[in-house]
Protein backbone atom coordinates (compact mmCIF):
# COMPACT_ATOMS: atom_id res chain seq x y z
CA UNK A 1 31.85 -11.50 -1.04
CA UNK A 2 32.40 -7.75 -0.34
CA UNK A 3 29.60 -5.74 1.50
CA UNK A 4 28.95 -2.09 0.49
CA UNK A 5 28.20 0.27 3.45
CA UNK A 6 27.15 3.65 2.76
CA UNK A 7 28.92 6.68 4.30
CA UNK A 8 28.03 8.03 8.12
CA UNK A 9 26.25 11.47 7.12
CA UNK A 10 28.40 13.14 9.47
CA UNK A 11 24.72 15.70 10.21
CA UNK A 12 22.22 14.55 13.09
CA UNK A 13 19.06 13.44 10.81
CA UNK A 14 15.25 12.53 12.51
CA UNK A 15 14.33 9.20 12.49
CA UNK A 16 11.68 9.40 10.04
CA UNK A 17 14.25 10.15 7.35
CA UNK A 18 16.31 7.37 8.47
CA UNK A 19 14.00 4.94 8.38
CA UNK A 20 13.22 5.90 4.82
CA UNK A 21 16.96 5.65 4.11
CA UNK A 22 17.20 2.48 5.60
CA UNK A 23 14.26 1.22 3.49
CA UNK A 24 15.37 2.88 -0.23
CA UNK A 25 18.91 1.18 0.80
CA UNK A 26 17.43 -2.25 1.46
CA UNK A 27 15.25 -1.82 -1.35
CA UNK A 28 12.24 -2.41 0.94
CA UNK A 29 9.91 0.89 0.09
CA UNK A 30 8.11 -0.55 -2.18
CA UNK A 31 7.18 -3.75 0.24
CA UNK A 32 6.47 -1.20 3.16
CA UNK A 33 3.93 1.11 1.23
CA UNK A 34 2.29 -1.97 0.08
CA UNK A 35 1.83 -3.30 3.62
CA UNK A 36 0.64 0.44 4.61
CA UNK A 37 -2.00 0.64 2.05
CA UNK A 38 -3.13 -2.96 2.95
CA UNK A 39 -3.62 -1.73 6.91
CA UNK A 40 -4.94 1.86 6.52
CA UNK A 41 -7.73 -0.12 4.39
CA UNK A 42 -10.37 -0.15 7.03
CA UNK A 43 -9.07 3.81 7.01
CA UNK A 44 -9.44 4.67 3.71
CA UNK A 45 -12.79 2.53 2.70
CA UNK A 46 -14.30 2.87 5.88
CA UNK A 47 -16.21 0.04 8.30
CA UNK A 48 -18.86 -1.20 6.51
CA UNK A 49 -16.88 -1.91 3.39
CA UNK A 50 -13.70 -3.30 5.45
CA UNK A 51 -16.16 -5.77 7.51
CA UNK A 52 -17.31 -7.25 4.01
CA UNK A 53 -13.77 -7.73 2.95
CA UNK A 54 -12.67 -11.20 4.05
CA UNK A 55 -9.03 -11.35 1.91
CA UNK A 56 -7.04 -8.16 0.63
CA UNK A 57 -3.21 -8.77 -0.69
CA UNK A 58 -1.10 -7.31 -3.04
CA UNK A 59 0.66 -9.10 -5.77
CA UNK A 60 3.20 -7.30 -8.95
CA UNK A 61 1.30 -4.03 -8.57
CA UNK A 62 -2.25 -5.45 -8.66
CA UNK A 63 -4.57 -4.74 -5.71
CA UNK A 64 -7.01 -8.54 -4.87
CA UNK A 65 -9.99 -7.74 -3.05
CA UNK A 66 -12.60 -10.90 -1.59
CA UNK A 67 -15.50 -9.52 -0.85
CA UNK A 68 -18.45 -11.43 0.87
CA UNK A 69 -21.05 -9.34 -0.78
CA UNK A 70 -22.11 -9.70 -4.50
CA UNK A 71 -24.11 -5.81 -4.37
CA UNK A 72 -20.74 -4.06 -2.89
CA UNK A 73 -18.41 -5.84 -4.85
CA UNK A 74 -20.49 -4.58 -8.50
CA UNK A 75 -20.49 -1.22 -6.54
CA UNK A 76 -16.75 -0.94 -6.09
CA UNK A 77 -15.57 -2.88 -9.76
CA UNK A 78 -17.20 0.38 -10.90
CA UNK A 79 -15.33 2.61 -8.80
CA UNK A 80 -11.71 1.50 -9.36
CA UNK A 81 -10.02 5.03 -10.54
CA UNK A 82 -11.74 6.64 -7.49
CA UNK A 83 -9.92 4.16 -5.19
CA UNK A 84 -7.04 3.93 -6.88
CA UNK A 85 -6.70 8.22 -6.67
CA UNK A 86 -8.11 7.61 -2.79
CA UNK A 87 -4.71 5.52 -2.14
CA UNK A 88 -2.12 7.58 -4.20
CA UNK A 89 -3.58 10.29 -2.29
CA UNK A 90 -2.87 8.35 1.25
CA UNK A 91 0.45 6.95 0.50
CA UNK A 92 1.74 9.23 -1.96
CA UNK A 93 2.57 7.15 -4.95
CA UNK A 94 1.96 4.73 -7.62
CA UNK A 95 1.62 1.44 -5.56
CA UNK A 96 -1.32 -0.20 -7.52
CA UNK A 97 -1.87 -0.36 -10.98
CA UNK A 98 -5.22 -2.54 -10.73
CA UNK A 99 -8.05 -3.76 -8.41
CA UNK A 100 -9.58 -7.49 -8.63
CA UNK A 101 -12.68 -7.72 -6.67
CA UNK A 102 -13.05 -11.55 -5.82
């Protein structure tokens, strides 16, 4: 089974851009800015919401959400395009496609 190794750039990059290298090679981005948007929730929502959210994953593009309060969780299902625009705004793409609130 043959390997494929990209050519050494032969210019000094910073290690920002070689991490993202490293991750578009390994086909990992995707993964990675799932597992960012997943830990900058608390972030992005802000305490009060993120200490009534007892589950959060990600699963083929779709965003699940357990909330442990009925009022919050109405409150949010109606708010899905602002939160969706609040994380392509963070991370800088189309992650989600969806929210389930639990």
């Amino acid at each position: 089974m043959a390997k494929y190794y990209s050519k050494r750039k032969s210019e000094t990059t910073s290690v920002g851009d070689a991490i993202s290298d490293l991750l578009q090679q390994y086909h990992l981005q995707e993964r990675f800015d799932e597992k960012r948007l997943i830990h900058s929730w608390k972030k992005l929502m802000g305490a009060t919401i993120a200490n009534r959210t007892s589950k959060i994953f990600i699963k083929n593009k779709v965003l699940f959400i357990e909330l442990s309060s009925a009022p919050l969780k109405k409150e949010l299902s109606m708010s899905k395009a602002k939160i969706i625009s609040i994380f392509e705004k963070e991370i800088g793409k189309n992650i989600i496609k969806e929210i389930i609130f639990m």
